[in-house]
C-alpha atoms as a PDB file:
ATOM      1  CA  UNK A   1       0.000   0.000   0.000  1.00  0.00           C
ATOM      2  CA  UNK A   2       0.993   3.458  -0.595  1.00  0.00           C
ATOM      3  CA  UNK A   3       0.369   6.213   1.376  1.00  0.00           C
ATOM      4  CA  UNK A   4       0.245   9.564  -0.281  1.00  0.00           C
ATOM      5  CA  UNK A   5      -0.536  13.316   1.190  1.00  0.00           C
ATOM      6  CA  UNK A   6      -1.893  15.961  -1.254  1.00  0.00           C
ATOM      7  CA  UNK A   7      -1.409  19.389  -0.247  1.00  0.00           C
ATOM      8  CA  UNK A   8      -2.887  22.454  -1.454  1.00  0.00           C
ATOM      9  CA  UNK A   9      -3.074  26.499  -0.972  1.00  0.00           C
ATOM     10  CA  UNK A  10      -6.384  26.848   0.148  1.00  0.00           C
ATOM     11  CA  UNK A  11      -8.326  30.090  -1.574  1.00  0.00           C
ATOM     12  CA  UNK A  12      -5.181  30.822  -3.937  1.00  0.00           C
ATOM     13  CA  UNK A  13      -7.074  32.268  -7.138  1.00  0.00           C
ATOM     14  CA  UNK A  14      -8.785  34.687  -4.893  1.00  0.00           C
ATOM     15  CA  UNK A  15      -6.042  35.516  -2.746  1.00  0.00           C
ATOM     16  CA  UNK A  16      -3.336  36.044  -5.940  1.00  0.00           C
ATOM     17  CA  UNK A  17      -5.698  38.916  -7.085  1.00  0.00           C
ATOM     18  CA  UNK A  18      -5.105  40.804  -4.121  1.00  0.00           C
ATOM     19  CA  UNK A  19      -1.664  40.996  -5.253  1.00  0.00           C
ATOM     20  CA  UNK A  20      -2.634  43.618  -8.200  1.00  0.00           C
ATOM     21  CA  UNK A  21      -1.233  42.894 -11.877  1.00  0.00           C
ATOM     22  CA  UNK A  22       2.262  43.288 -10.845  1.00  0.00           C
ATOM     23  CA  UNK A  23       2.287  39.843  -9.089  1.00  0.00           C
ATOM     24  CA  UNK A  24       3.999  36.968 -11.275  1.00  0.00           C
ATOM     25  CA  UNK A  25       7.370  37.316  -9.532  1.00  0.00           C
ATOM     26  CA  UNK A  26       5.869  37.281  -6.482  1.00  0.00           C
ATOM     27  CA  UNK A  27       4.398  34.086  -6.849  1.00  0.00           C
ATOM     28  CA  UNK A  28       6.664  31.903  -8.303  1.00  0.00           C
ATOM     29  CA  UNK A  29       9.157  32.931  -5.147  1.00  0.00           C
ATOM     30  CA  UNK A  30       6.307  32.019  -3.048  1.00  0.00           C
ATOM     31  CA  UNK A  31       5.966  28.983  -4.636  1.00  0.00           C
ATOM     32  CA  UNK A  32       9.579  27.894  -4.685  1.00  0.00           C
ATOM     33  CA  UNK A  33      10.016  28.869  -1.008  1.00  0.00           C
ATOM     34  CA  UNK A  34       6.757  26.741  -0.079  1.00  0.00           C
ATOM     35  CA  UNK A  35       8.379  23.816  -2.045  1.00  0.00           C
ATOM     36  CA  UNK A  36      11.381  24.211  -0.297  1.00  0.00           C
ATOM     37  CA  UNK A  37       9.741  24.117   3.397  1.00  0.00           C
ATOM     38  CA  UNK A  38       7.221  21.401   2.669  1.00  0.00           C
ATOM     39  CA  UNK A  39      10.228  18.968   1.416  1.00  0.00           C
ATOM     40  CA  UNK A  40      12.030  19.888   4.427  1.00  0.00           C
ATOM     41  CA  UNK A  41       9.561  19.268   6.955  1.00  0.00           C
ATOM     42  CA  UNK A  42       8.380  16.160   5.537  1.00  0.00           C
ATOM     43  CA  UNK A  43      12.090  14.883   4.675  1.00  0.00           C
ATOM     44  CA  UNK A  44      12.697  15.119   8.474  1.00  0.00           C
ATOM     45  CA  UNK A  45       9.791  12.274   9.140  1.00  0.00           C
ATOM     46  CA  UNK A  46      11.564  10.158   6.110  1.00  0.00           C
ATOM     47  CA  UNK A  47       8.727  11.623   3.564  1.00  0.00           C
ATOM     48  CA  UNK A  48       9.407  12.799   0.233  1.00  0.00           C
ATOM     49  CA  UNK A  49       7.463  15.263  -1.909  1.00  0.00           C
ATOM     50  CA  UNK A  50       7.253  15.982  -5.482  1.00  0.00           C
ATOM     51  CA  UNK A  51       5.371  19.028  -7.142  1.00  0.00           C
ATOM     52  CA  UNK A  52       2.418  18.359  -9.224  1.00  0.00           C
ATOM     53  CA  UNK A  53       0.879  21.585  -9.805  1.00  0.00           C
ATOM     54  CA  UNK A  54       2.779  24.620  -8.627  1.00  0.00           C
ATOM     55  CA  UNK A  55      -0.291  25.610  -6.015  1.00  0.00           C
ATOM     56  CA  UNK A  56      -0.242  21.664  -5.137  1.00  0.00           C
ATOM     57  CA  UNK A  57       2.142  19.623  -4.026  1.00  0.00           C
ATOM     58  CA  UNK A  58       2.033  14.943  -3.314  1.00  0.00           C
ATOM     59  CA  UNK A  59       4.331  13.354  -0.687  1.00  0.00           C
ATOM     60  CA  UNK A  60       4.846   9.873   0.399  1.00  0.00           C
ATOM     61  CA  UNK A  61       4.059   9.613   4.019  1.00  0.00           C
ATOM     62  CA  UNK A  62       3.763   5.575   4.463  1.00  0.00           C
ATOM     63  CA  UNK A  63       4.317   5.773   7.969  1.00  0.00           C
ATOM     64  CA  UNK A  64       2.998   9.024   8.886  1.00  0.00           C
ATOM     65  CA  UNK A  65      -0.158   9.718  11.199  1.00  0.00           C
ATOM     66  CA  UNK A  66      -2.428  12.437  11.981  1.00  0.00           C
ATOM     67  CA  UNK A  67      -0.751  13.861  14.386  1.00  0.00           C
ATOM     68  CA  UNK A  68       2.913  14.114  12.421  1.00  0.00           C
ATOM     69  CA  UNK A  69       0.421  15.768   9.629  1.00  0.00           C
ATOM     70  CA  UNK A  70      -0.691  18.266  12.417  1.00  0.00           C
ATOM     71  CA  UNK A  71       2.706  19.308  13.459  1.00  0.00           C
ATOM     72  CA  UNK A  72       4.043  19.748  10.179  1.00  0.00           C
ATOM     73  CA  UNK A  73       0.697  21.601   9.474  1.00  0.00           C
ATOM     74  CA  UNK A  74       1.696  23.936  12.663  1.00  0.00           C
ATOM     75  CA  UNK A  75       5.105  24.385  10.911  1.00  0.00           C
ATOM     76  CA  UNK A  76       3.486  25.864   7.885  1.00  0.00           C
ATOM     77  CA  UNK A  77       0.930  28.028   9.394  1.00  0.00           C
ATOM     78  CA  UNK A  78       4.039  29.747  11.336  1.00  0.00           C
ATOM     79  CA  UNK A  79       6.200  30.357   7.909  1.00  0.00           C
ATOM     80  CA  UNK A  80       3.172  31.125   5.507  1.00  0.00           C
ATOM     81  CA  UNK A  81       0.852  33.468   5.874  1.00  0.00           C
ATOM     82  CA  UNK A  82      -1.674  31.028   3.625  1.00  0.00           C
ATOM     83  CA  UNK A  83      -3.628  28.303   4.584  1.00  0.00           C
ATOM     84  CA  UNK A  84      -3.113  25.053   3.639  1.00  0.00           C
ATOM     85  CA  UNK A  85      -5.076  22.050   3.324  1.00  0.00           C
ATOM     86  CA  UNK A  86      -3.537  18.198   3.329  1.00  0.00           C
ATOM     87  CA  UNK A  87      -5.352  15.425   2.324  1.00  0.00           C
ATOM     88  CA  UNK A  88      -4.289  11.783   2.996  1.00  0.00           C
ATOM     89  CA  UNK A  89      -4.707   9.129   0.686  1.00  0.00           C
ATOM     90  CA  UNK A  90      -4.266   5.221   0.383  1.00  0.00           C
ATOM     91  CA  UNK A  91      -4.405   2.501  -2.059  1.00  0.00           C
ATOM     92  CA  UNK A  92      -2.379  -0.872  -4.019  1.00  0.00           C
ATOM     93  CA  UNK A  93      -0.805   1.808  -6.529  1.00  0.00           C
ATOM     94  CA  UNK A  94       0.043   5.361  -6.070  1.00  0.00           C
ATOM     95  CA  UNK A  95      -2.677   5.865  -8.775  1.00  0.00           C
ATOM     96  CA  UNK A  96      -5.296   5.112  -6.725  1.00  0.00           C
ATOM     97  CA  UNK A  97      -3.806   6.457  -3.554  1.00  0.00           C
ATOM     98  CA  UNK A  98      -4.129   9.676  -5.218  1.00  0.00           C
ATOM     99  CA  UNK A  99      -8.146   9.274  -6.586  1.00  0.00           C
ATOM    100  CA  UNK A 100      -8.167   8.295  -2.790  1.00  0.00           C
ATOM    101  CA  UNK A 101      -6.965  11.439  -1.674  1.00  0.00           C
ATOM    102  CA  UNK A 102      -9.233  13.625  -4.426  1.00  0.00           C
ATOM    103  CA  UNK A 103     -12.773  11.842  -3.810  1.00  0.00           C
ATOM    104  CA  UNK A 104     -11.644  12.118   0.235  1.00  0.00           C
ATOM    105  CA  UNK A 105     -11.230  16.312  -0.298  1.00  0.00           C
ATOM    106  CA  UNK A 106     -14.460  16.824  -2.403  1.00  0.00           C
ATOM    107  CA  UNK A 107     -16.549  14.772   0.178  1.00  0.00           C
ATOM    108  CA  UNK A 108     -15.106  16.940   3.124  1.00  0.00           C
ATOM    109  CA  UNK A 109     -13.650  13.690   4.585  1.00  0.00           C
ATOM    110  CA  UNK A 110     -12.307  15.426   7.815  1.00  0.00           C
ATOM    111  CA  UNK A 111      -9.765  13.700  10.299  1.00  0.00           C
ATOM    112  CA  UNK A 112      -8.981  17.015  11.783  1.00  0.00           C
ATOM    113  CA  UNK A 113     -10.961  19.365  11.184  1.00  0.00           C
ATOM    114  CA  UNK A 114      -9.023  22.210  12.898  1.00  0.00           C
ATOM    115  CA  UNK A 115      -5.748  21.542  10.779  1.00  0.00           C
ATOM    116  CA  UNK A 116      -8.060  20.949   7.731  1.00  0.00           C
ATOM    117  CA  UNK A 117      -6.394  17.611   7.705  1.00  0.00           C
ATOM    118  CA  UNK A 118      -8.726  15.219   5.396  1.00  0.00           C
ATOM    119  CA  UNK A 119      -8.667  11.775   4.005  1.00  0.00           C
ATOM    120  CA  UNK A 120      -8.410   8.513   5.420  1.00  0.00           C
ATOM    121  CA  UNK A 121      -6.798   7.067   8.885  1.00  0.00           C
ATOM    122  CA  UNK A 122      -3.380   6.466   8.074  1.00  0.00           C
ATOM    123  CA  UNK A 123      -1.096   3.532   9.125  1.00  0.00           C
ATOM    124  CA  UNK A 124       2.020   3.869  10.765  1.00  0.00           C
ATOM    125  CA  UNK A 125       3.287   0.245  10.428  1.00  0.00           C
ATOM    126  CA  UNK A 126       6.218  -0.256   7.510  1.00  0.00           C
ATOM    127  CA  UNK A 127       4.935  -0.988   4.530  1.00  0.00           C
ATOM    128  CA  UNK A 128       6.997  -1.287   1.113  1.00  0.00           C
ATOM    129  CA  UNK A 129       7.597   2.058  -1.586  1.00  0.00           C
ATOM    130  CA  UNK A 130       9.034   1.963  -4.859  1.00  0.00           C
ATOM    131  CA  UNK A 131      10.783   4.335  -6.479  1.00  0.00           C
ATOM    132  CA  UNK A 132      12.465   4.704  -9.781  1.00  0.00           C
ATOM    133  CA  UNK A 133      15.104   7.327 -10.398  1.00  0.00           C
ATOM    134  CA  UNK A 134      15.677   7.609 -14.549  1.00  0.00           C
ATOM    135  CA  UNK A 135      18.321   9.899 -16.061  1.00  0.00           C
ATOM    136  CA  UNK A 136      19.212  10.308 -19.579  1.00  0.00           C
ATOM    137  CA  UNK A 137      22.419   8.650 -20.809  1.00  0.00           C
ATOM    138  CA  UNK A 138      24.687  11.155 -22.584  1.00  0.00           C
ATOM    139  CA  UNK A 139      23.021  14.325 -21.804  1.00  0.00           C
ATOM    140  CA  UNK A 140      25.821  16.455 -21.828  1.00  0.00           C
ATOM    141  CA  UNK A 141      26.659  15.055 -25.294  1.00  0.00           C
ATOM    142  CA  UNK A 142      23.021  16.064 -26.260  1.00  0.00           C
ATOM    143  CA  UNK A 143      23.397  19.845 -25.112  1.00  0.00           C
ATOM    144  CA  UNK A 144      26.409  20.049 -26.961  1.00  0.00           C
ATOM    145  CA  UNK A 145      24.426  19.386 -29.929  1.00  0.00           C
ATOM    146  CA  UNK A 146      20.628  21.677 -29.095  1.00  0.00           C
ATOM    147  CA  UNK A 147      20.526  24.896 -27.741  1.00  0.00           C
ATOM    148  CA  UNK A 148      19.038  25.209 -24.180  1.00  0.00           C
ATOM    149  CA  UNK A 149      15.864  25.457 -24.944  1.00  0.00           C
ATOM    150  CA  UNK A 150      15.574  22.598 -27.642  1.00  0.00           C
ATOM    151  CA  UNK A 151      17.222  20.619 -24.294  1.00  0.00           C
ATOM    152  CA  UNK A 152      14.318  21.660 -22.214  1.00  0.00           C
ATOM    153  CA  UNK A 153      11.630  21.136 -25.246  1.00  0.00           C
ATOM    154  CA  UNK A 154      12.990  17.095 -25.295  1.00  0.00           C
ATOM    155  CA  UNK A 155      12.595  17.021 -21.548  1.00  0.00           C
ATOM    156  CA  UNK A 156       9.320  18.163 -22.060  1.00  0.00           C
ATOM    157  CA  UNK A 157       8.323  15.389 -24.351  1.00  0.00           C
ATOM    158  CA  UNK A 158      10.579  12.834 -22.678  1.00  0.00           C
ATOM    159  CA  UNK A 159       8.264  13.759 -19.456  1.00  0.00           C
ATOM    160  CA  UNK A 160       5.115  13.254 -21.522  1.00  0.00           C
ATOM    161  CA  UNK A 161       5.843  10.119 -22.953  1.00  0.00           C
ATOM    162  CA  UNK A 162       7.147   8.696 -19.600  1.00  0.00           C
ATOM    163  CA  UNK A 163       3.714  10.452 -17.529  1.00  0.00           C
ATOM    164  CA  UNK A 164       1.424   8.747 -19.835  1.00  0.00           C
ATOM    165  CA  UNK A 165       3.171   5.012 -19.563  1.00  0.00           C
ATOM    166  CA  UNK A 166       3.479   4.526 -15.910  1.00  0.00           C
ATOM    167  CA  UNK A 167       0.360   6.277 -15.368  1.00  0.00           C
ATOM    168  CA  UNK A 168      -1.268   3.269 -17.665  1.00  0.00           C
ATOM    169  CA  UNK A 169       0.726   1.464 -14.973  1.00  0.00           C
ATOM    170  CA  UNK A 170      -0.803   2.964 -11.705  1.00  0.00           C
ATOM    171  CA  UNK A 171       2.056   4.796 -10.800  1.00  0.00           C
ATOM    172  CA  UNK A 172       3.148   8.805 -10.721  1.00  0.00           C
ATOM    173  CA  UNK A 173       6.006  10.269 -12.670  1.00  0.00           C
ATOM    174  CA  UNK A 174       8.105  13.367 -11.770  1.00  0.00           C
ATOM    175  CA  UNK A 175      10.193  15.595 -13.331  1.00  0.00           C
ATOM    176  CA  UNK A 176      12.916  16.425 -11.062  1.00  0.00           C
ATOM    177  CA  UNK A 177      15.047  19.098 -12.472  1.00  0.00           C
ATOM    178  CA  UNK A 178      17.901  18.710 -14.738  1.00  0.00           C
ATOM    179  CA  UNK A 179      17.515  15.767 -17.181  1.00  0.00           C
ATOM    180  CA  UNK A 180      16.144  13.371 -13.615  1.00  0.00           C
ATOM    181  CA  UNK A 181      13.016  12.075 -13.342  1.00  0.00           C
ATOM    182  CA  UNK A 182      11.244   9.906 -10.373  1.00  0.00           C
ATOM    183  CA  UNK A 183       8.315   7.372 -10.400  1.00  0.00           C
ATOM    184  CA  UNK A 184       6.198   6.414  -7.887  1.00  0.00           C
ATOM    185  CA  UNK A 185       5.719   2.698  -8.532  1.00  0.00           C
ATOM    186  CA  UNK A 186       3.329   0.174  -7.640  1.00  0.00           C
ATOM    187  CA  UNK A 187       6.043  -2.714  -8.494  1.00  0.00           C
ATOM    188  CA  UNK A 188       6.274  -2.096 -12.148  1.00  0.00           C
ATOM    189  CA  UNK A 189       8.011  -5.356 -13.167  1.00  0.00           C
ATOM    190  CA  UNK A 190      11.284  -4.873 -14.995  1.00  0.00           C
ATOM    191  CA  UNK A 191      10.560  -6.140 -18.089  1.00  0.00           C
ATOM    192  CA  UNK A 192       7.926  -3.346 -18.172  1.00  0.00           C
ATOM    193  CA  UNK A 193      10.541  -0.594 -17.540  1.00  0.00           C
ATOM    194  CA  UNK A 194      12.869  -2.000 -20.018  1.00  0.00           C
ATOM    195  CA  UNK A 195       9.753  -1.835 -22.910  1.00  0.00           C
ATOM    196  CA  UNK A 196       9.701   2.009 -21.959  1.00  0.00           C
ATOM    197  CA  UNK A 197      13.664   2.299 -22.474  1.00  0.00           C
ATOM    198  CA  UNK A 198      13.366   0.563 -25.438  1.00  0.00           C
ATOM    199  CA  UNK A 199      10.365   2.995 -26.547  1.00  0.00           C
ATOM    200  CA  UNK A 200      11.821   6.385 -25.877  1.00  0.00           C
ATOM    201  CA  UNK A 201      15.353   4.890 -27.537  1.00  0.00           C
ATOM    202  CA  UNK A 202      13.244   4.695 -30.471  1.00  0.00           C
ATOM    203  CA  UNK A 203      11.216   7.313 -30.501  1.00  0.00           C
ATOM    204  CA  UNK A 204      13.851   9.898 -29.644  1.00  0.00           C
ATOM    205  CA  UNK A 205      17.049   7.919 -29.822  1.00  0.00           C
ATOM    206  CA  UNK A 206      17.983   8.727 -25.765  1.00  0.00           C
ATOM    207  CA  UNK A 207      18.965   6.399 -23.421  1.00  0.00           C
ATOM    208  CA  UNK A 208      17.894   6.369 -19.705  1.00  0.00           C
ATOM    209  CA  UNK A 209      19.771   4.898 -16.893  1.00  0.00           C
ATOM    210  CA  UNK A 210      17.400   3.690 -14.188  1.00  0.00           C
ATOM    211  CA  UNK A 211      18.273   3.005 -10.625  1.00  0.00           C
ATOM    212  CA  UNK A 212      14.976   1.402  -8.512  1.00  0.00           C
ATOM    213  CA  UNK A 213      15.132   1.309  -4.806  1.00  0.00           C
ATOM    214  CA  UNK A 214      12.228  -0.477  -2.474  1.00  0.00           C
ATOM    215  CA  UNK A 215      12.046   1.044   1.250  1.00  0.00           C
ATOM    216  CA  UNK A 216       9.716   1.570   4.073  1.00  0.00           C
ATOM    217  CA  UNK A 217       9.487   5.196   3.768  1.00  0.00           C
ATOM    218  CA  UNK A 218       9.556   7.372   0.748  1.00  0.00           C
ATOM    219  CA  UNK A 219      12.883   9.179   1.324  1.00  0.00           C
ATOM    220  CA  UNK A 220      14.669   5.880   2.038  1.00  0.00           C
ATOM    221  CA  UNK A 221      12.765   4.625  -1.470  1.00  0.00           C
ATOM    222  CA  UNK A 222      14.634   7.743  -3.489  1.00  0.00           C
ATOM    223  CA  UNK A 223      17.918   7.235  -1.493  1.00  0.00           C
ATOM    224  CA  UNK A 224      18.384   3.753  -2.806  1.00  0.00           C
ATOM    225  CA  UNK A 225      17.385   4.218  -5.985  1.00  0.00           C
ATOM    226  CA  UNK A 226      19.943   6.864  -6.430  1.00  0.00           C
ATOM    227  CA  UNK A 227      22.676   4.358  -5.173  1.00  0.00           C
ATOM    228  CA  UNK A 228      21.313   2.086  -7.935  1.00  0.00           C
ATOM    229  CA  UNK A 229      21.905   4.926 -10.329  1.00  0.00           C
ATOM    230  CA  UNK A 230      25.201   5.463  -9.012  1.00  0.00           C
ATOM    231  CA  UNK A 231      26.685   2.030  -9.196  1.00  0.00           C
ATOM    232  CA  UNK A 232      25.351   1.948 -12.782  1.00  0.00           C
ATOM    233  CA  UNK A 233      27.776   5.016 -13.446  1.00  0.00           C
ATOM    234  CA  UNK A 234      30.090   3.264 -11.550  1.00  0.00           C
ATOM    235  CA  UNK A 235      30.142   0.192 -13.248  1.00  0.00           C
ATOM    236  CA  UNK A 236      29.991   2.096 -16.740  1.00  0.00           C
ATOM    237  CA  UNK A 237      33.162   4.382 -15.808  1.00  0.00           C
ATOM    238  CA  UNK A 238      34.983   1.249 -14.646  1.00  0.00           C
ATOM    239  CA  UNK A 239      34.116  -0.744 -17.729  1.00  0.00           C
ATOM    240  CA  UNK A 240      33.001  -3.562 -16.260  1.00  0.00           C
ATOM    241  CA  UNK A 241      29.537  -3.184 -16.967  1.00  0.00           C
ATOM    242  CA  UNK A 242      26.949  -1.943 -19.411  1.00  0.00           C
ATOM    243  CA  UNK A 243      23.563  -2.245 -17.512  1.00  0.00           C
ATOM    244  CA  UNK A 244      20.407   0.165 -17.692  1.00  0.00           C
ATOM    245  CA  UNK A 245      18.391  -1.173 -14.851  1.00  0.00           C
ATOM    246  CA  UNK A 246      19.388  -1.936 -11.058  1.00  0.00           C
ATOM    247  CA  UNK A 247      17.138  -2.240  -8.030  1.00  0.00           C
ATOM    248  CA  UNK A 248      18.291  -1.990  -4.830  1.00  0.00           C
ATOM    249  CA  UNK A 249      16.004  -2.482  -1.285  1.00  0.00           C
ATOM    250  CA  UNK A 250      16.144  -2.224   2.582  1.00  0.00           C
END
């Protein structure tokens, strides 16, 4: 099971039009510093978030209860002058942990209504995340060869393509800055992942390295799925190796 938090500005298109016109810049430094402070104060509890919309923002909080929700909720209320509202979510595939989480916020589900904390009663016993960490192969070679925008343009669509198959899948892809990108899996089997590499190779003739890690918690999830992506470099560097996919788990 997968345990996923959605949080959300509460009463953000009204509030951004007391701003005036002059407001964009604003914003997207609120929204970067309110990225920043939500990953931090759910990284402490072994969380991890990733931005969806830039007004709305998933974690994985397998392990986290009401109460951790309420303090982090505290934490928020003290650095923003907004309000917030978190939603928890549950289900066999971070797909449906997330329809979870949205029919749970339109029905008013409250677990605390003070904190506006909604959703179902999360489980703090260990249960078992996937993630997969993907970077393209070669990307330096490929900015060497686009300008910096064409780059960003075949992120774009690398992002699309890579969205729409996992979601078939159950599970949540992120873009994560740079040419990095993160799933939230529901055990996609390897041969499935490999049918993707071999799709975008063809498509767009890139390569993606792809390091999957399997953890209690979702920061512990990411961590070893970056050492997987790591001792593929490794092993390419060293020659003695020329794999694409390596899973690691604790």
């Amino acid at each position: 099971m997968i345990q996923l938090t959605l949080i959300k500005i509460t009463g953000y298109g009204p509030w951004t039009l007391t701003l005036g016109s002059d407001r964009e810049h604003r914003l997207q430094m609120l929204q970067a510093s309110l990225y920043r402070e939500i990953q931090n104060l759910f990284s402490e509890k072994g969380c991890l978030a990733f931005p969806n919309r830039f007004d709305e923002i998933f974690v994985i909080t397998n392990g986290l209860s009401v109460p951790d929700h309420v303090k982090i909720q505290e934490g928020l209320a003290r650095a923003f002058d907004l309000g917030f509202s978190m939603t928890i979510g549950r289900g066999e595939t971070p797909f449906e942990a997330n329809l979870d989480a949205d029919a749970a916020r339109r029905e008013k589900a409250f677990l605390d209504e003070k904190h506006n904390i909604l959703g179902r009663q999360p489980k703090e016993e260990a249960e078992r995340v996937q993630i997969i960490h993907m970077d393209v192969d070669g990307s330096t070679s490929i900015s060497g060869k686009k300008s910096p925008y064409e780059v960003s343009s075949l992120i774009v669509r690398l992002y699309a393509s890579m969205s729409e198959y996992f979601l078939a899948r159950g599970s949540l892809a992120f873009f994560m800055g740079g040419d990095n990108f993160m799933v939230v899996s529901s055990g996609v089997a390897r041969d499935e992942i490999e049918k993707f590499l071999a799709h975008v190779r063809e498509q767009y003739g890139i390569s993606f390295n792809c390091g999957i890690g399997n953890a209690s918690t979702g920061r512990a999830a990411a961590m070893m799925a970056t050492q997987s992506l790591d001792k593929i470099r490794e092993l390419r560097d060293s020659g003695k190796g020329t794999e694409r996919i390596l899973e690691s788990t604790c």
